[in-house]
Protein backbone atom coordinates (compact mmCIF):
# COMPACT_ATOMS: atom_id res chain seq x y z
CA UNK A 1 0.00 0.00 0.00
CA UNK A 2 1.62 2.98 -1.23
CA UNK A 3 2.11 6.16 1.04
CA UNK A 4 0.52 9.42 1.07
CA UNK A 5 2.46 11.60 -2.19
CA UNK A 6 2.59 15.15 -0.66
CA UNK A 7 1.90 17.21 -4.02
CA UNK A 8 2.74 21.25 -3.44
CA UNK A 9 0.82 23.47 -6.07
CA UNK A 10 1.40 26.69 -6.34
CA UNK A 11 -0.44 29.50 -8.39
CA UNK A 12 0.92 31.76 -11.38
CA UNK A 13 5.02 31.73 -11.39
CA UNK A 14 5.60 34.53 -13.51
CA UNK A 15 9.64 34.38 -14.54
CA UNK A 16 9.77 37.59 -16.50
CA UNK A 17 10.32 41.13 -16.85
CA UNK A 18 11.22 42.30 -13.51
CA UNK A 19 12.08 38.98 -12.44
CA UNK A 20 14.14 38.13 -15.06
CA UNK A 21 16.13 41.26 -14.19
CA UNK A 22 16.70 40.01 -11.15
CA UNK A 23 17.70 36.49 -11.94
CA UNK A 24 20.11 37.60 -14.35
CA UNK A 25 21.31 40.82 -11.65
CA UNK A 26 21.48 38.49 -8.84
CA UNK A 27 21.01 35.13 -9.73
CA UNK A 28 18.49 32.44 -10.35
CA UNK A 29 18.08 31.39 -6.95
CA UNK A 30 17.07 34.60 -6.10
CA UNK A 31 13.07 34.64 -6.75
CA UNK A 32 13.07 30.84 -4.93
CA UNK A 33 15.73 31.45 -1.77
CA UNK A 34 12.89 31.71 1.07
CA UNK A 35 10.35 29.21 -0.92
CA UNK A 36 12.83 26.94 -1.87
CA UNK A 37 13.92 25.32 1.76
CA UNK A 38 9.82 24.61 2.08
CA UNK A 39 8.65 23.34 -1.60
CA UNK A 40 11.66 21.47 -1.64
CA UNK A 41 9.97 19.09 1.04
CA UNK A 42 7.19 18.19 -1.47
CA UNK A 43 7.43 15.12 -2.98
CA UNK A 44 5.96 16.97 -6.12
CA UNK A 45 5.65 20.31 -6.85
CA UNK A 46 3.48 21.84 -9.37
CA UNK A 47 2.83 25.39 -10.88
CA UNK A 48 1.52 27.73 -13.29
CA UNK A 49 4.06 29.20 -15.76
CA UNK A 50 2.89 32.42 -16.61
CA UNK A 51 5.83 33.22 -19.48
CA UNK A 52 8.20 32.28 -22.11
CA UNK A 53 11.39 30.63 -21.64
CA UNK A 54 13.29 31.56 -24.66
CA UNK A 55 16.31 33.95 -25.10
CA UNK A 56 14.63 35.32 -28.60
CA UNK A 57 13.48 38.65 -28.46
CA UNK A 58 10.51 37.83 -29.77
CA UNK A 59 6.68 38.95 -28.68
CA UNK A 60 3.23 37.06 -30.22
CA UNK A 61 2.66 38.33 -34.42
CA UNK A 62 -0.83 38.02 -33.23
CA UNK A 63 -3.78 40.48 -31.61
CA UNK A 64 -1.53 43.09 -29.46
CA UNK A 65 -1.46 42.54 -26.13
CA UNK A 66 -1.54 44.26 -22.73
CA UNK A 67 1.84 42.20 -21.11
CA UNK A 68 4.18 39.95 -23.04
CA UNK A 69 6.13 38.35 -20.14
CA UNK A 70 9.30 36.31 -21.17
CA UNK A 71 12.26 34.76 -19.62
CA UNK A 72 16.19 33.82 -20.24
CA UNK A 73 16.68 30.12 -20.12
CA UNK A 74 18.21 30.76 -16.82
CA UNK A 75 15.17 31.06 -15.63
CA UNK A 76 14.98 27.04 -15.93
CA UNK A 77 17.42 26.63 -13.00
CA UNK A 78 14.62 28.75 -10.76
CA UNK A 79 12.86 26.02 -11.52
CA UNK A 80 14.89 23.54 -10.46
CA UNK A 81 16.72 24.94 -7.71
CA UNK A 82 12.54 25.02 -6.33
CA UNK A 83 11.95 21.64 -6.83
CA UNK A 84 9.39 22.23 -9.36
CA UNK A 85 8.76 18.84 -10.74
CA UNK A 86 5.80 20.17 -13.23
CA UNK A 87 4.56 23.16 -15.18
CA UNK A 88 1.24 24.21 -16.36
CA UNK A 89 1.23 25.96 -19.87
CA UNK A 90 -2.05 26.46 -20.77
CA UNK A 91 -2.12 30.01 -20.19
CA UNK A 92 -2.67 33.84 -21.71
CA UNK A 93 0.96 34.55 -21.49
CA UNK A 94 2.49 30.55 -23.36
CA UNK A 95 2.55 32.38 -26.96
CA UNK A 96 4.31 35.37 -25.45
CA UNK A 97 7.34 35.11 -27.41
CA UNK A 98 5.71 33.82 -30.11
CA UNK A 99 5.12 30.20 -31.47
CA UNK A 100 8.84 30.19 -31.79
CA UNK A 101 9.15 31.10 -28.30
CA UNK A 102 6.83 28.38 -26.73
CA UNK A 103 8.79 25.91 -28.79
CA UNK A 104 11.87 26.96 -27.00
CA UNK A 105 10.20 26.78 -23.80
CA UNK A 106 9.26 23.12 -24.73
CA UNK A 107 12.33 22.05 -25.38
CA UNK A 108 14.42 23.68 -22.02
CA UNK A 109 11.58 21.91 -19.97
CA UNK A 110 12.42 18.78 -21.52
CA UNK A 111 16.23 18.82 -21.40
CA UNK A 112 15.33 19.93 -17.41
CA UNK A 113 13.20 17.04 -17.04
CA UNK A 114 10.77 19.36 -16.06
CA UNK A 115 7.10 17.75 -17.23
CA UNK A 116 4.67 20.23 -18.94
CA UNK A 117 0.96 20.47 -19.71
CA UNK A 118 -1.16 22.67 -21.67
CA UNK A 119 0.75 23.45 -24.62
CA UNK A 120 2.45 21.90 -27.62
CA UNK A 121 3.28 22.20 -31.36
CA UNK A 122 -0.16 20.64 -32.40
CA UNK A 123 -3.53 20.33 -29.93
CA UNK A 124 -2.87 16.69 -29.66
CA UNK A 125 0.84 17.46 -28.15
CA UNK A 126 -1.50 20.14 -26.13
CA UNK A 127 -4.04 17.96 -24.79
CA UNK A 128 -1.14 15.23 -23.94
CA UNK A 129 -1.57 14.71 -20.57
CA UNK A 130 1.73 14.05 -17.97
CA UNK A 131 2.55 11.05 -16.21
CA UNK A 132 4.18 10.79 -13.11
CA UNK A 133 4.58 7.72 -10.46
CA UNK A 134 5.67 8.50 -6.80
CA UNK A 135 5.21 6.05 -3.71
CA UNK A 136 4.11 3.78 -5.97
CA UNK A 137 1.64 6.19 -7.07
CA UNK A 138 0.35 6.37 -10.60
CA UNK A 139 -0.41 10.30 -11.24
CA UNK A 140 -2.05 11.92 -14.36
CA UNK A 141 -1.88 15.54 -15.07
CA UNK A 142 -4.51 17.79 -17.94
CA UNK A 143 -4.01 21.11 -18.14
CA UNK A 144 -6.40 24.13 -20.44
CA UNK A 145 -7.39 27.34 -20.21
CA UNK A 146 -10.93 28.77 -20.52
CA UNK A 147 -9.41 32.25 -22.36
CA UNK A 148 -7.01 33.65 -25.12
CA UNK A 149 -9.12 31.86 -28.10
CA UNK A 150 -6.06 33.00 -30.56
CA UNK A 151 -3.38 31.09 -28.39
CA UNK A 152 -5.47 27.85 -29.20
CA UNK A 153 -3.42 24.83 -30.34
CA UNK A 154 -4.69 23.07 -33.74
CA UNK A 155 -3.65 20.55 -36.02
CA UNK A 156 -0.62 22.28 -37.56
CA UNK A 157 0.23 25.14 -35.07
CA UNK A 158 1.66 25.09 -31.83
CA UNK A 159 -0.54 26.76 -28.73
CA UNK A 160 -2.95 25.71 -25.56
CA UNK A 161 -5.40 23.58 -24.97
CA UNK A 162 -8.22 25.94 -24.75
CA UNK A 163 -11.76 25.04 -23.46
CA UNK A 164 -14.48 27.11 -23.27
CA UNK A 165 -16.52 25.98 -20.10
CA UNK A 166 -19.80 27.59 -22.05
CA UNK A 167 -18.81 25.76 -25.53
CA UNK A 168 -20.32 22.21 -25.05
CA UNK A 169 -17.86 20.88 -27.63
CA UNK A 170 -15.27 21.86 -25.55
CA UNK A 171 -16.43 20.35 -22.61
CA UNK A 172 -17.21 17.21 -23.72
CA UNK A 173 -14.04 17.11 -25.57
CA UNK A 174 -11.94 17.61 -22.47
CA UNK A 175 -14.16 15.20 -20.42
CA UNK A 176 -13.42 12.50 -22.93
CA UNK A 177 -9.76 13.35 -22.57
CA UNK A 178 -10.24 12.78 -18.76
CA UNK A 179 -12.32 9.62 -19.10
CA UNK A 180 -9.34 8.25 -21.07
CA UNK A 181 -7.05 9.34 -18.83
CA UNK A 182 -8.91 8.01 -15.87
CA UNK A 183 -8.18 4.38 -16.57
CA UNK A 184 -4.59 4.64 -16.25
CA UNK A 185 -4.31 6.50 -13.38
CA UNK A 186 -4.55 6.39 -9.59
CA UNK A 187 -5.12 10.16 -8.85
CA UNK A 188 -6.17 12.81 -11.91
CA UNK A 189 -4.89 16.67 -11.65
CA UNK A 190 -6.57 19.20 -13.93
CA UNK A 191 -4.93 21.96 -14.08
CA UNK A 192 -7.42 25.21 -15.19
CA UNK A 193 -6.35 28.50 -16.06
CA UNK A 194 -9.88 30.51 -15.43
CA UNK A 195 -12.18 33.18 -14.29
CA UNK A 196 -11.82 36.30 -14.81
CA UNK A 197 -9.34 38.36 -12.94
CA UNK A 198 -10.20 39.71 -9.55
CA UNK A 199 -13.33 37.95 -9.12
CA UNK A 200 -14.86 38.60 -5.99
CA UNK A 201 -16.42 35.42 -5.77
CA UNK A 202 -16.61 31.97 -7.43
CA UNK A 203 -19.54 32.65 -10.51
CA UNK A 204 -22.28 29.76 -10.29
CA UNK A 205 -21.06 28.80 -13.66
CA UNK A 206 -17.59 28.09 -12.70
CA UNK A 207 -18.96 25.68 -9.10
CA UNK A 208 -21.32 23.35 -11.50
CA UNK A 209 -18.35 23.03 -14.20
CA UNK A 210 -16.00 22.04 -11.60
CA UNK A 211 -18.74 19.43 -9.69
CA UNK A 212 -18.86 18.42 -13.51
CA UNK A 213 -15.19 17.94 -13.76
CA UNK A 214 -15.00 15.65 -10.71
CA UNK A 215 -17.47 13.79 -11.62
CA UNK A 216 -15.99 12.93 -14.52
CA UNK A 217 -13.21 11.51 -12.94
CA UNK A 218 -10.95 14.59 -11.67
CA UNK A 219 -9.55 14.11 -8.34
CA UNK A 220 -8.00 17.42 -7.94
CA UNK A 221 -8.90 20.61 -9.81
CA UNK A 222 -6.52 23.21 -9.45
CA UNK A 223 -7.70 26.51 -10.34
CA UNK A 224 -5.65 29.34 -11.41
CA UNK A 225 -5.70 33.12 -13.43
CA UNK A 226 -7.43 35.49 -11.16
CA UNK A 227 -4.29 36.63 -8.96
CA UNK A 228 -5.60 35.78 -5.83
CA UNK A 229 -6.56 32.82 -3.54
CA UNK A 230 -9.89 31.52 -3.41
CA UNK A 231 -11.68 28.63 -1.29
CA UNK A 232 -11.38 25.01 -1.77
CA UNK A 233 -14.48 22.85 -1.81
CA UNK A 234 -14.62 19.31 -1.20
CA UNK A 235 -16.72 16.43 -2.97
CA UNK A 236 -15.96 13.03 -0.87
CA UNK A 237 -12.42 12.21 -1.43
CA UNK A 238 -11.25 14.91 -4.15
CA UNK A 239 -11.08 18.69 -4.16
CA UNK A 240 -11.44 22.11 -6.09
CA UNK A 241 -8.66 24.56 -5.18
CA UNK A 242 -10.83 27.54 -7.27
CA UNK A 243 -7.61 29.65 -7.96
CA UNK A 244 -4.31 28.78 -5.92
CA UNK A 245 -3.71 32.60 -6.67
CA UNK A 246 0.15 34.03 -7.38
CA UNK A 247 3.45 32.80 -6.12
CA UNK A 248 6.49 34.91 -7.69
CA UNK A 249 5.93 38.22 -9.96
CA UNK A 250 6.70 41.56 -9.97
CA UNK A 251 3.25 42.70 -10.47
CA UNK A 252 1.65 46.15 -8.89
CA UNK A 253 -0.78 45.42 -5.62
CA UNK A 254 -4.15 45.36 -6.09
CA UNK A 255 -5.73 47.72 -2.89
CA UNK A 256 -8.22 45.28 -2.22
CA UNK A 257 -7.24 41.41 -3.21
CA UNK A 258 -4.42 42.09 -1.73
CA UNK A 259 -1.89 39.88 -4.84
CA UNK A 260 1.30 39.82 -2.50
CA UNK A 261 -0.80 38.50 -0.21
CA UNK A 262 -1.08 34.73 -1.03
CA UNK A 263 -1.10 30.93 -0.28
CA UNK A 264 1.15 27.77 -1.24
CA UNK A 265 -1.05 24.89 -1.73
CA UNK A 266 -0.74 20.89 -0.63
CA UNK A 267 -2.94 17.70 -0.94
CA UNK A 268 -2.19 14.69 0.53
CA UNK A 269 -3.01 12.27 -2.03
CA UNK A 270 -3.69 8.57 -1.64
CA UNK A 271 -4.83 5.97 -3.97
CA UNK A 272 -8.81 6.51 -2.96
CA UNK A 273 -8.12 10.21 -3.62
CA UNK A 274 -7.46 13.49 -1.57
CA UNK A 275 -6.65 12.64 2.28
CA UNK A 276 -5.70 16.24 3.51
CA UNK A 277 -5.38 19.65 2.15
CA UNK A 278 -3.60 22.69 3.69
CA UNK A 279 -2.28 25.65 2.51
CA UNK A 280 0.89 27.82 3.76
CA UNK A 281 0.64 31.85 3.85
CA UNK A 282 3.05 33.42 1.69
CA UNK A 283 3.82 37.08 1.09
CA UNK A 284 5.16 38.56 -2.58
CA UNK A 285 7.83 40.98 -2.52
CA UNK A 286 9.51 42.18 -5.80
CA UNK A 287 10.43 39.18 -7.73
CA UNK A 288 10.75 37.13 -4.68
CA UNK A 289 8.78 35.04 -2.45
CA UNK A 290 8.53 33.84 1.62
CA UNK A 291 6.63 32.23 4.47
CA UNK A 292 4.22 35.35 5.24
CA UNK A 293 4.38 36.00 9.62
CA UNK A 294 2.24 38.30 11.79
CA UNK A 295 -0.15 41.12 10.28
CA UNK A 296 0.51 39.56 7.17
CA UNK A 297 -0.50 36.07 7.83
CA UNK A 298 -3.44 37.08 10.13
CA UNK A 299 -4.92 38.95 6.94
CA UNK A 300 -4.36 36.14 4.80
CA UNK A 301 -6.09 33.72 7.63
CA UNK A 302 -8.81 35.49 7.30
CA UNK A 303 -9.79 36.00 4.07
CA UNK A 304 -9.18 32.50 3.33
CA UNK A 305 -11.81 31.23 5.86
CA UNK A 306 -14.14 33.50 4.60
CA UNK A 307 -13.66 32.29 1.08
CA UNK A 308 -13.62 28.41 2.48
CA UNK A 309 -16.98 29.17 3.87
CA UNK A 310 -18.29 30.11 1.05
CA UNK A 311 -18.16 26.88 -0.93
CA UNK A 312 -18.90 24.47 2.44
CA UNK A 313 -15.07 23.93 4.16
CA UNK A 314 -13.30 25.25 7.02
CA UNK A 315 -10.12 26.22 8.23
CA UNK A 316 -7.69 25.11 11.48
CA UNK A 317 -4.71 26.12 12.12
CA UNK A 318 -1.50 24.02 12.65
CA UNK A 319 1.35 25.58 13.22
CA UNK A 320 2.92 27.33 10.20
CA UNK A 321 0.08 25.38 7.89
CA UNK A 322 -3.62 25.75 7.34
CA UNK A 323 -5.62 22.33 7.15
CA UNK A 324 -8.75 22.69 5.26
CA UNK A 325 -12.05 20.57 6.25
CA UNK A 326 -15.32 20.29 4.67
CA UNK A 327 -18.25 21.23 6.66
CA UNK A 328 -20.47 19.06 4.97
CA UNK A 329 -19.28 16.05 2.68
CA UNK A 330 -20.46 17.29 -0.77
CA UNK A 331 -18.88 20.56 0.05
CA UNK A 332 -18.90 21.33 -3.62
């Protein structure tokens, strides 16, 4: 009987701009150096990367954009030197640097060993899920996103797996792809890149897509995009993290949401599912990241239980970690 896998998942890692000033200023341990002695601990660690990898100068020949974020390839040793065993592409920022660019990113992630999701040179390489084994553990991994339509992978050009939670052909085409991955599998991530940013609460649309989602086979739905933490719901023996929030960027604070105010995410997974869930308080600085203490963390304490309570879970402390609980069993 294998052992509970203690996966770490972490919200939008955002490796450019600013960031990559700083890696290449000071270093590429730099953004990681107070994260790193805690994800490190994982046994996986997963997140959303929200940029480029590429050393081309290049932005997407496409619809302008608001923010083209891209990094240096040294950018991949931030990565590792976090432990990051997993990235999520399927995102508004994978086509950054262009198709060229995304094919770069590809390719340092491979020679990393660093498994992706979410994007490829075709939509078949995008909707390709990950594989992973730990403890004896057999662990799938989807990842899509619900906007940028033009970054959308198709049959001879690279991009996301996008999927419209309103477009029933979408749906159905990403619950076959979790159906199939289903039987091969002990536990099944979906990674989501939704919602709008700075939503103020989780839309009804978004709760009965997830339920959907899980009961399709999904034993952990980990939401991303709006740039803040959300609650997580529970449904038996798997769970909907809404939107693990951000973990590293240089971005401006939002007055109310409060974006350097976040959490590090883990679930204790077993082979009936979800065991445990708790969540660490972190707070954002510029381009770096660490354990959030005091006024801080009290904010962030409560705001999260507030945002549990909303979708049927609690919160307890214990000690530097927050374990999450469902109120009622079909928290969802």
């Amino acid at each position: 009987m294998p052992s509970k896998v203690r996966l770490f998942l972490g919200g939008d890692m955002m490796l450019g701009r600013g960031v990559n000033e700083m890696i290449l200023r000071m270093g590429p341990a730099y953004p990681v150096q107070e994260l790193a002695p805690v994800t490190r601990k994982a046994d996986l660690f997963f997140v959303n990367l929200e940029c480029a990898i590429t050393d081309k100068d290049l932005v997407y020949r496409g619809p302008p954009k608001a923010f083209y974020f891209r990094a240096s390839r040294k950018a991949i040793e931030t990565l590792q030197l976090a432990g990051v065993h997993l990235v999520n592409l399927a995102n508004n920022h994978a086509l950054d640097a262009d198709y060229e660019g995304l094919l770069d990113t590809l390719q340092h992630l491979d020679r990393a060993g660093i498994a992706h999701v979410g994007a490829g040179e075709n939509i078949e390489a995008a909707r390709k899920p990950a594989l992973l084994q730990k403890k004896g553990l057999r662990i799938g991994v989807l990842g899509c996103c619900d906007h940028q339509e033009d970054f959308a992978a198709t049959e001879d050009r690279s991009g996301i797996y996008h999927v419209d939670p309103d477009n029933s052909e979408h749906m159905e085409g990403l619950i076959t792809d979790i159906r199939a991955l289903r039987e091969h599998v002990d536990v099944l991530v979906l990674s989501y890149h939704w919602m709008p940013n700075w939503v103020p609460h989780i839309p009804e649309q978004y709760r009965q897509t997830a339920t959907r989602l899980l009961q399709a086979g999904v034993d952990v739905l980990w939401g991303h995009s709006p740039h803040h933490f959300l609650g997580v719901a529970w449904l038996k023996h798997k769970v909907i993290l809404y939107s693990t929030g951000d973990l590293i960027d240089d971005y401006a604070i939002h007055p109310v949401y409060r974006n350097d105010r976040q959490l590090l995410f883990a679930c204790y997974l077993t082979p009936e599912g979800v065991a445990d869930v708790e969540a660490l308080p972190l707070q954002l600085e510029y381009a770096c990241t660490l354990p959030a203490s005091g006024p801080v963390r009290r904010w962030i304490l409560e705001r999260f239980a507030r945002y549990c309570k909303e979708v049927g879970s609690r919160i307890e402390v214990h000690n530097d970690w927050i374990r999450v609980i469902p109120e009622q069993e079909d928290g969802a």
